[in-house]
C-alpha atoms as a PDB file:
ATOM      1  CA  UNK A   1     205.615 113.538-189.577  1.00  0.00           C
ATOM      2  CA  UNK A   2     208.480 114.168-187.766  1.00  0.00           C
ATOM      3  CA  UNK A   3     206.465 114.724-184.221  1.00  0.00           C
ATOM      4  CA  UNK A   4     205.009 111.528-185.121  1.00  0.00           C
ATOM      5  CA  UNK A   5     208.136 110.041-185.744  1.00  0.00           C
ATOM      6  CA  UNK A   6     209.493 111.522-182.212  1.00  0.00           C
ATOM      7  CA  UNK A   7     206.413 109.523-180.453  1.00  0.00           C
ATOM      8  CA  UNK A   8     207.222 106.440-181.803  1.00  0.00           C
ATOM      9  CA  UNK A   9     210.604 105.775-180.984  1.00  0.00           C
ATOM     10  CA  UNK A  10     210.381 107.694-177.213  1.00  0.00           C
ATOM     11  CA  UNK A  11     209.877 104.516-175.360  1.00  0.00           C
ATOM     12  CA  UNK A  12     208.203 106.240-172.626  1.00  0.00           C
ATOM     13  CA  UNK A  13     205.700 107.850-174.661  1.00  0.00           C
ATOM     14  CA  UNK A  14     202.134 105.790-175.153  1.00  0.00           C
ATOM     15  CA  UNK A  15     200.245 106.075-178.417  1.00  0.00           C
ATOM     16  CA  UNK A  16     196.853 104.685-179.254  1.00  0.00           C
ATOM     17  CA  UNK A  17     195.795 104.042-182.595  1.00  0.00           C
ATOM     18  CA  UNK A  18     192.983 101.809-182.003  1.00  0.00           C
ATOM     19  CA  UNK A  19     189.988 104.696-181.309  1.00  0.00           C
ATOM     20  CA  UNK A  20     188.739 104.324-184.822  1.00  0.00           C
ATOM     21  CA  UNK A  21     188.817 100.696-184.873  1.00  0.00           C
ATOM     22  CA  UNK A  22     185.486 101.568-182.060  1.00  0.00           C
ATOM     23  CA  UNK A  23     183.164 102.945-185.018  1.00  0.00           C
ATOM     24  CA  UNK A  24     182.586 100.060-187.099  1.00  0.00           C
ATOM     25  CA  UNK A  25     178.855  99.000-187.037  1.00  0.00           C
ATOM     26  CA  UNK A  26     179.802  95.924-185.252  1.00  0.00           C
ATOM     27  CA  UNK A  27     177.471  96.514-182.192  1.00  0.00           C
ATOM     28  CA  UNK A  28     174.039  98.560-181.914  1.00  0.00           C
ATOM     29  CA  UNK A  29     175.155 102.324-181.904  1.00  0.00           C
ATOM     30  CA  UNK A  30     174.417 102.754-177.693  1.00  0.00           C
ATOM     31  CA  UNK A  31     176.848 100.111-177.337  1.00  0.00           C
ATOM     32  CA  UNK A  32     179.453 101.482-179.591  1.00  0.00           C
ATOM     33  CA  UNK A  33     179.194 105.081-177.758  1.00  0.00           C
ATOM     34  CA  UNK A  34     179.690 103.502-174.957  1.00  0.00           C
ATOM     35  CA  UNK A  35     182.438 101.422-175.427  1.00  0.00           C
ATOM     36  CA  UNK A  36     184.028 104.723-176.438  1.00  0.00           C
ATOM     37  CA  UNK A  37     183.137 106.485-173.120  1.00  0.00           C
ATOM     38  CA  UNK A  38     184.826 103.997-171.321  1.00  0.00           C
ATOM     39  CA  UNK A  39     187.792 103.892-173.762  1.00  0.00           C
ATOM     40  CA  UNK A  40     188.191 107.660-173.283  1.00  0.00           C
ATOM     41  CA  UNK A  41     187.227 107.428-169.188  1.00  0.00           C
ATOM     42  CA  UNK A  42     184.748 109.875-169.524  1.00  0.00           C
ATOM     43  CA  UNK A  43     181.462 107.214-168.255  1.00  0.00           C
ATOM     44  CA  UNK A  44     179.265 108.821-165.432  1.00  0.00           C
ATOM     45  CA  UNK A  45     179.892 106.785-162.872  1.00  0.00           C
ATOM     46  CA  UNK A  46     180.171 107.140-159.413  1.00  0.00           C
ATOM     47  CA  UNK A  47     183.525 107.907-158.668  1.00  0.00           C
ATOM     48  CA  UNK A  48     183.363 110.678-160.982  1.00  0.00           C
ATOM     49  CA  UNK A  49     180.236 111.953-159.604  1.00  0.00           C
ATOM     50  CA  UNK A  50     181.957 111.609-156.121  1.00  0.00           C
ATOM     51  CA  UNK A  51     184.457 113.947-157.681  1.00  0.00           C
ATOM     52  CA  UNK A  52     182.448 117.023-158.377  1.00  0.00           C
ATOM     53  CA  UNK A  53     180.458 116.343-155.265  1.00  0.00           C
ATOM     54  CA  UNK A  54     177.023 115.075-156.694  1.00  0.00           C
ATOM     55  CA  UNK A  55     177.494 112.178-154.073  1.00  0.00           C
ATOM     56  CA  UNK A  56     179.270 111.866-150.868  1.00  0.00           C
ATOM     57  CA  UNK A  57     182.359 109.648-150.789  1.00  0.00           C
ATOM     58  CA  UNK A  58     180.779 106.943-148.742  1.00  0.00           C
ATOM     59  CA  UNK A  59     178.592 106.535-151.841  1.00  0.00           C
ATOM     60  CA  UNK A  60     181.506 106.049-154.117  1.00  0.00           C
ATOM     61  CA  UNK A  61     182.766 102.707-153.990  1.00  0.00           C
ATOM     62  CA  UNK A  62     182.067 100.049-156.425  1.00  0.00           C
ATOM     63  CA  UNK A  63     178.778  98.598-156.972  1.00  0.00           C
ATOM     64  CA  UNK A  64     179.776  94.582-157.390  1.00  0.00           C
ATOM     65  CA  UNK A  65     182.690  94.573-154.780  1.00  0.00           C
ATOM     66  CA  UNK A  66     182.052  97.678-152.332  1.00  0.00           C
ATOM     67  CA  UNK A  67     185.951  98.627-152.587  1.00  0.00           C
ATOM     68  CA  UNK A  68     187.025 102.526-152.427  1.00  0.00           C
ATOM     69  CA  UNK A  69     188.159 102.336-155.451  1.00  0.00           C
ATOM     70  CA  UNK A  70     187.068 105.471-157.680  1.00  0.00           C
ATOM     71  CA  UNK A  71     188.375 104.349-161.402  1.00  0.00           C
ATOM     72  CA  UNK A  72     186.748 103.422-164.545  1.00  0.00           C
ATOM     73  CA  UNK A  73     189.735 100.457-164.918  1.00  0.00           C
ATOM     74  CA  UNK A  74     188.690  99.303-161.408  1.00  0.00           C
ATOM     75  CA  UNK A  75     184.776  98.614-163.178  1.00  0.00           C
ATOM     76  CA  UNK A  76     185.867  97.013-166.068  1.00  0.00           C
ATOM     77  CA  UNK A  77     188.904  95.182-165.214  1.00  0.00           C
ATOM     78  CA  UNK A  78     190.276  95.205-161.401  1.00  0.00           C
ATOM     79  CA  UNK A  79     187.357  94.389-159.457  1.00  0.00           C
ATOM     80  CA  UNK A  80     187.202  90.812-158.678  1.00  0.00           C
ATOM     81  CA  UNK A  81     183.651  90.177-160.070  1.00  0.00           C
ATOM     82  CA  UNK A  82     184.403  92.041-163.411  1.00  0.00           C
ATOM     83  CA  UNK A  83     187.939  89.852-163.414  1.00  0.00           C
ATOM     84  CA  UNK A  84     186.055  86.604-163.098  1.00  0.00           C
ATOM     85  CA  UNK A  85     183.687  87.354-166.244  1.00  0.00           C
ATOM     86  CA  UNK A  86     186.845  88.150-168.102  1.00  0.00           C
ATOM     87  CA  UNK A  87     188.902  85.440-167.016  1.00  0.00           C
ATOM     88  CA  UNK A  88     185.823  83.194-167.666  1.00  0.00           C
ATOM     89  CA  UNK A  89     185.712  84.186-171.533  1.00  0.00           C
ATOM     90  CA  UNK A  90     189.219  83.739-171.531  1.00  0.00           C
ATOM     91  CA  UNK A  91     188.938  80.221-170.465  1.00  0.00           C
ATOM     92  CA  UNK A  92     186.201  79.549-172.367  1.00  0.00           C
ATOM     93  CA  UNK A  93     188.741  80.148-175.227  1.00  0.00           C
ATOM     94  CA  UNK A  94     191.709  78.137-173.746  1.00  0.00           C
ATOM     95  CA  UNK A  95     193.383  81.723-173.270  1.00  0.00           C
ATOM     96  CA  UNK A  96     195.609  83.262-170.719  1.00  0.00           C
ATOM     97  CA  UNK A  97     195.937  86.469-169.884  1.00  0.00           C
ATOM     98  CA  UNK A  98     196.853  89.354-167.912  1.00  0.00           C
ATOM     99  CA  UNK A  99     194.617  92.411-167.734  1.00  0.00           C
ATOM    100  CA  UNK A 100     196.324  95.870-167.947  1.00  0.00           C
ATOM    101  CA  UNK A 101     195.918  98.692-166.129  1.00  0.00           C
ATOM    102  CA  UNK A 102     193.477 100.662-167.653  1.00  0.00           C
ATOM    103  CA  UNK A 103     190.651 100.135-170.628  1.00  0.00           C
ATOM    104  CA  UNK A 104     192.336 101.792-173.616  1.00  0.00           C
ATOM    105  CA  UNK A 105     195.827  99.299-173.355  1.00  0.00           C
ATOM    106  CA  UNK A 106     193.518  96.321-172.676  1.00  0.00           C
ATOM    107  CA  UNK A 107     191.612  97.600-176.047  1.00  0.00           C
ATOM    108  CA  UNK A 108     195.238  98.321-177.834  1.00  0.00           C
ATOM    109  CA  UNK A 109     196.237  93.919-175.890  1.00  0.00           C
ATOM    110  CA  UNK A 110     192.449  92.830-176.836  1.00  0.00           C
ATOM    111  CA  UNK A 111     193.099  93.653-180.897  1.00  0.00           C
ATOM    112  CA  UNK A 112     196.421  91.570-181.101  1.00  0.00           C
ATOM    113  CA  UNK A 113     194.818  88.646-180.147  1.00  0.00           C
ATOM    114  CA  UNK A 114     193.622  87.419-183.187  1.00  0.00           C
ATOM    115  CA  UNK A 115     193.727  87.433-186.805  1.00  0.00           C
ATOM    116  CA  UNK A 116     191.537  87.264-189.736  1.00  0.00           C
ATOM    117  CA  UNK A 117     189.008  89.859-191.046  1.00  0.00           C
ATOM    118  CA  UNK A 118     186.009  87.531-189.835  1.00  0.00           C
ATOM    119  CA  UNK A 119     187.708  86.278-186.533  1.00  0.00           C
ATOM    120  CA  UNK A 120     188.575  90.103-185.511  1.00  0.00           C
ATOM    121  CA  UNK A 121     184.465  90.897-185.745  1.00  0.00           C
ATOM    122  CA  UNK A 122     183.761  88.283-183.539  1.00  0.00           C
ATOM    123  CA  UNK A 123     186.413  89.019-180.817  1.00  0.00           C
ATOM    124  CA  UNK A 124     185.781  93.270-180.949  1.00  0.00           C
ATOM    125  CA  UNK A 125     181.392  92.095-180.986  1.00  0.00           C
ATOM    126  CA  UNK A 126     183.510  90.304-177.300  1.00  0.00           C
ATOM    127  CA  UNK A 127     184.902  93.285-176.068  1.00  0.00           C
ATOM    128  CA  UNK A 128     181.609  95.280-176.481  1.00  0.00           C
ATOM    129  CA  UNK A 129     179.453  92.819-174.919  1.00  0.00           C
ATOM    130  CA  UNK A 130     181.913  92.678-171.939  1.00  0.00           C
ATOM    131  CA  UNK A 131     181.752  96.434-171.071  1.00  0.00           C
ATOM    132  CA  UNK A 132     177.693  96.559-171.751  1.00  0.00           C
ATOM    133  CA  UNK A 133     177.069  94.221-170.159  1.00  0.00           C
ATOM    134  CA  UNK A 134     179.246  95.031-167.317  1.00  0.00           C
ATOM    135  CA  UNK A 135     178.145  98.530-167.090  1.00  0.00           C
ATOM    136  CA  UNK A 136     174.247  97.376-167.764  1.00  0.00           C
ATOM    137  CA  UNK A 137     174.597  95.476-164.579  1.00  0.00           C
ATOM    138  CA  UNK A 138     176.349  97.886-162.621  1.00  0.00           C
ATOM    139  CA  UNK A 139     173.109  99.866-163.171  1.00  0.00           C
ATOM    140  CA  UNK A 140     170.410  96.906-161.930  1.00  0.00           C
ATOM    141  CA  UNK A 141     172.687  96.653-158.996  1.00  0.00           C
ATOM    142  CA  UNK A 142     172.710 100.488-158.124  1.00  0.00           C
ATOM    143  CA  UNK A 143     168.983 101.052-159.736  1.00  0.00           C
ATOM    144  CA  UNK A 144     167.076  98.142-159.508  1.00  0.00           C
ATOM    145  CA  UNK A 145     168.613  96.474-156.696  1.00  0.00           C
ATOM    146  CA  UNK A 146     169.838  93.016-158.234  1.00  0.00           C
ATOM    147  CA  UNK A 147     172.599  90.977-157.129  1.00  0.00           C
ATOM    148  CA  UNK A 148     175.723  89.878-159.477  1.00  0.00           C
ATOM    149  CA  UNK A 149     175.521  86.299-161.239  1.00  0.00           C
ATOM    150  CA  UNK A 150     179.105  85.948-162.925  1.00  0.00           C
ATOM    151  CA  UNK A 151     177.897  82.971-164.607  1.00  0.00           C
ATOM    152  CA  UNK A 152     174.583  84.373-166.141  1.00  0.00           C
ATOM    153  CA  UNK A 153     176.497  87.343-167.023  1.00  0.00           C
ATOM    154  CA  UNK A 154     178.697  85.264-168.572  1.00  0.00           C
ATOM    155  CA  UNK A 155     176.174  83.625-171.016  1.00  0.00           C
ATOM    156  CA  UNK A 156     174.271  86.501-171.963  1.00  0.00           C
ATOM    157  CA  UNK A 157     177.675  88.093-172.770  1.00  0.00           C
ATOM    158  CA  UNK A 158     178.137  85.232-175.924  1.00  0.00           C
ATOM    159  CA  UNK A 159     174.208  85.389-176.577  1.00  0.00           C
ATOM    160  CA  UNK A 160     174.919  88.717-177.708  1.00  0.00           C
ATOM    161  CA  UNK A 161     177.720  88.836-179.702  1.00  0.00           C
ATOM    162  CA  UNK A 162     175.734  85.630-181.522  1.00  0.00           C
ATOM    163  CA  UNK A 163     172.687  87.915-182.029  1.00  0.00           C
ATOM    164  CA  UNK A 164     174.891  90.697-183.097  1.00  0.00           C
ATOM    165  CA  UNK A 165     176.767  88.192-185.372  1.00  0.00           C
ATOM    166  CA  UNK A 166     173.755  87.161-187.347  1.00  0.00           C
ATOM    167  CA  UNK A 167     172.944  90.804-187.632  1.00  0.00           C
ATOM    168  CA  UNK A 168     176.139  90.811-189.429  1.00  0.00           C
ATOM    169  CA  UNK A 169     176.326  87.812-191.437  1.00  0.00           C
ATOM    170  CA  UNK A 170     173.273  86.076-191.605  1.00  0.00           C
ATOM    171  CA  UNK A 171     175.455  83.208-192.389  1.00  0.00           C
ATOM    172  CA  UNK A 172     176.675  83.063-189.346  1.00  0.00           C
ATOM    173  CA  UNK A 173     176.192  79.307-188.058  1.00  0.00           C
ATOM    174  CA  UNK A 174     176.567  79.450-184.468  1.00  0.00           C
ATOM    175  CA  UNK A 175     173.259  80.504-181.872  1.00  0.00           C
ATOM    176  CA  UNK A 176     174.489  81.780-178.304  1.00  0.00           C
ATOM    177  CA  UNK A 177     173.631  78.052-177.334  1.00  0.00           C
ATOM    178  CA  UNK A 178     176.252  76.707-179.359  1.00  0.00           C
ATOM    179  CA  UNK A 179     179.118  79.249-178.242  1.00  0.00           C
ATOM    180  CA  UNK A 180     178.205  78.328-174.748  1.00  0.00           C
ATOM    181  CA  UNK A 181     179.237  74.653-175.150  1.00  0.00           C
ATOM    182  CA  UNK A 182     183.058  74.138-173.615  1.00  0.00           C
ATOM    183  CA  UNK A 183     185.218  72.140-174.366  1.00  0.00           C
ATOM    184  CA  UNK A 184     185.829  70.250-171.391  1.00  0.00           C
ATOM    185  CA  UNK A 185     181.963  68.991-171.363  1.00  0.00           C
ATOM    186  CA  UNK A 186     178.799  69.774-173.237  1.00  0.00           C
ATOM    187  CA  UNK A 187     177.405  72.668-170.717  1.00  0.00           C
ATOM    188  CA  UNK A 188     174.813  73.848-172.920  1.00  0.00           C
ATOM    189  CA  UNK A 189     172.773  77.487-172.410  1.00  0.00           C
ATOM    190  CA  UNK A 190     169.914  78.732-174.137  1.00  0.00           C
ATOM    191  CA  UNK A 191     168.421  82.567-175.522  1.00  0.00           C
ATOM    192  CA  UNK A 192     166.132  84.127-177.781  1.00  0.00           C
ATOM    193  CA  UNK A 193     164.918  87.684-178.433  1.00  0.00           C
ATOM    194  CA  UNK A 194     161.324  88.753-178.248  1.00  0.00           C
ATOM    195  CA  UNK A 195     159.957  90.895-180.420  1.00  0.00           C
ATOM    196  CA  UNK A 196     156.868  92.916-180.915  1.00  0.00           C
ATOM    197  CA  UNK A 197     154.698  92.731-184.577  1.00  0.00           C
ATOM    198  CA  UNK A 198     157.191  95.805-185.759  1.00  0.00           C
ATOM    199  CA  UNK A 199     160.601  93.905-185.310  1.00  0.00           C
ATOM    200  CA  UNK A 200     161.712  95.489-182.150  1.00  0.00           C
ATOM    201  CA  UNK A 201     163.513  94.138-179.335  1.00  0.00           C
ATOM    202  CA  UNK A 202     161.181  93.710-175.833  1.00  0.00           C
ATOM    203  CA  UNK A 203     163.988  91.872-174.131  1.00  0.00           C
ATOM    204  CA  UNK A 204     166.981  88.988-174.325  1.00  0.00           C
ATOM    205  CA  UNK A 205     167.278  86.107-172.263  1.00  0.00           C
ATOM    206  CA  UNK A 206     169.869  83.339-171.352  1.00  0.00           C
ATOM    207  CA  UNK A 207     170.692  80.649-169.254  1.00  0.00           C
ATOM    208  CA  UNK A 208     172.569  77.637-168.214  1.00  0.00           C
ATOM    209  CA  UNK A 209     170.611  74.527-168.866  1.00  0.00           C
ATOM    210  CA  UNK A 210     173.725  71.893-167.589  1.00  0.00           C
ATOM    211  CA  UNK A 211     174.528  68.656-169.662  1.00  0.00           C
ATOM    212  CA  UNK A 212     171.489  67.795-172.397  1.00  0.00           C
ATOM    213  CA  UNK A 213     170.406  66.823-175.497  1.00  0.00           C
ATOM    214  CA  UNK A 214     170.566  69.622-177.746  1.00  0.00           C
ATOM    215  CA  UNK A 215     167.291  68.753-178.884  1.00  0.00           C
ATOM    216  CA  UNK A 216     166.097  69.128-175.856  1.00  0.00           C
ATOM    217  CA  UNK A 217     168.216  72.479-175.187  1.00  0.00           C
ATOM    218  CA  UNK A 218     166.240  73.458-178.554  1.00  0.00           C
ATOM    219  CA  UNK A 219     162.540  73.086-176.816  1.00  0.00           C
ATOM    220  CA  UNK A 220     163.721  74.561-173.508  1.00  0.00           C
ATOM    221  CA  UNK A 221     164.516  77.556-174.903  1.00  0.00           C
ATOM    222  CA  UNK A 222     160.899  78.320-176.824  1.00  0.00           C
ATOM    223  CA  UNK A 223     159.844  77.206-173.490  1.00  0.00           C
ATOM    224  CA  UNK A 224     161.696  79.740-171.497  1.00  0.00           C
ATOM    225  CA  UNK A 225     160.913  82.084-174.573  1.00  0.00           C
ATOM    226  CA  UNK A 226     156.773  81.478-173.896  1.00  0.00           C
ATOM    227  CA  UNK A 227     157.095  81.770-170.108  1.00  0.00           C
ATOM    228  CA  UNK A 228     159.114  85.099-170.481  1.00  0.00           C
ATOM    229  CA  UNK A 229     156.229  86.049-173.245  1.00  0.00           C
ATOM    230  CA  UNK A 230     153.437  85.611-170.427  1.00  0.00           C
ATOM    231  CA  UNK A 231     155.089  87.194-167.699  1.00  0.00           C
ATOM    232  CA  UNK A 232     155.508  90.499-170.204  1.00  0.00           C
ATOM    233  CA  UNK A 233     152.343  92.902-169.855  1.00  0.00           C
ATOM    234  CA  UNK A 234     152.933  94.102-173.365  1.00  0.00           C
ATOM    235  CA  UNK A 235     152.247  90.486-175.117  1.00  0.00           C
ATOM    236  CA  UNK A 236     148.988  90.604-172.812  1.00  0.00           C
ATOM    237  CA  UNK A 237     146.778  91.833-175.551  1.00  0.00           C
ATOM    238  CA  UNK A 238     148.377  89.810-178.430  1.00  0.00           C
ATOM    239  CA  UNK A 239     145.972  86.600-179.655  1.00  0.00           C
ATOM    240  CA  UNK A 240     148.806  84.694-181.465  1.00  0.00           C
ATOM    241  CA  UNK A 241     152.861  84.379-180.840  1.00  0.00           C
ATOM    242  CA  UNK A 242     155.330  83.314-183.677  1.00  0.00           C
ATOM    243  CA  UNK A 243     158.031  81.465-182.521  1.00  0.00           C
ATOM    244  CA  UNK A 244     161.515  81.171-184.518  1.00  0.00           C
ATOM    245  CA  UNK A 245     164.205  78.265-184.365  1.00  0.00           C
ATOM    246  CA  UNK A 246     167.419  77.220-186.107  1.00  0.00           C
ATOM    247  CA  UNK A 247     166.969  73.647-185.174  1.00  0.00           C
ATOM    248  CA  UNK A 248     164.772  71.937-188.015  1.00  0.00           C
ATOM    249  CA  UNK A 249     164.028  68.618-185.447  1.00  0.00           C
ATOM    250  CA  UNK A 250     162.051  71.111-183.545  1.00  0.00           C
ATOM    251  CA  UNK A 251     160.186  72.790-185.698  1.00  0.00           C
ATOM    252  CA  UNK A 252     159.373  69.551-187.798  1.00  0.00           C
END
């Protein structure tokens, strides 16, 4: 007690308490362990790797902005593609902010920004789905050789903490369309999840759809949702698809 006591009233010294908060079932497991990498900057990535000389220095720098930079907080937060997606979910909730200098104090910042047992889910399901997906596509840039869409990035982000949210709460009433409306006009996206005959995931997708009826938003999506189907190999040999929507005008 008392070296606890000694931590907490040395201003100078920095004390996390928030770890624990990581392993809650909130996200699929993958997601959770790596949140926690990346909390405790111990992620394989290339700086790192640069660092015990698996790749040469010239190989090092970051994958959406090319800087030098060799730092897990320079992924997540500094580089100027990974501070647009942030700044872009910030503005999506009227918020401003100012990101800190490294992953585990903008954890610690992230956790005093709201309240309420329910409303806390839904903003740590945020923070995972910002460092997946940031990290998931760091690796299609450096592995598969795709460029960086802020704004696609951006709507998958809310698709999946939607998806995760109804694996919650099955209550929940909002679809990753619905979170992607703003407030300053109705920019609508759409998403789904395919699935084989045993429940599990073959892929996500999202996009922007721009200023519709959300009836129409509705049928776009199982659109999208069919096309994506076709273009899979593994729904080749299937002789019937079954096709799931919240909206009842569509499915009436």
């Amino acid at each position: 007690m008392q070296s606890l006591y000694s931590c907490l009233i040395n201003a100078s010294t920095q004390v996390s308490f928030c770890s624990s908060s990581l392993w809650q079932g909130l996200a699929p497991p993958k997601v959770e362990l790596l949140v926690w990498l990346a909390y405790r900057d111990h992620l394989c990535y290339k700086g790192w790797l640069s660092s015990i000389n698996v790749i040469s220095p010239s190989q090092s720098g970051c994958p959406f902005c090319f800087d030098a930079s060799k730092s897990i907080s320079h992924l997540f937060l500094h580089c100027y593609h990974s501070w647009r997606v942030s700044n872009w979910l910030f503005s999506w909730r009227d918020l401003k902010f100012c990101l800190p200098k490294t992953v585990d104090a903008f954890l610690n910042e992230w956790n005093s920004l709201c309240y309420g047992n329910f409303q806390r889910k839904f903003w740590l399901k945020l923070f995972y789905a910002i460092v997946s997906s940031l990290w998931l596509s760091r690796n299609d840039i450096i592995f598969n050789n795709k460029e960086m869409d802020t704004i696609s990035l951006c709507s998958l982000i809310l698709f999946r903490v939607a998806t995760w949210m109804r694996a919650l709460d099955a209550s929940f009433p909002f679809s990753g369309a619905d979170l992607l409306v703003t407030t300053d006009a109705i920019k609508l996206g759409i998403g789904g999840v395919l699935r084989d005959s045993f429940g599990n995931i073959i892929c996500l997708f999202s996009c922007f759809v721009g200023i519709i009826d959300s009836n129409a938003v509705e049928l776009l999506a199982i659109s999208k949702a069919l096309k994506v189907s076709v273009s899979k190999q593994i729904f080749s040999s299937i002789s019937s698809i079954i096709i799931e929507s919240d909206s009842m005008n569509v499915v009436s």
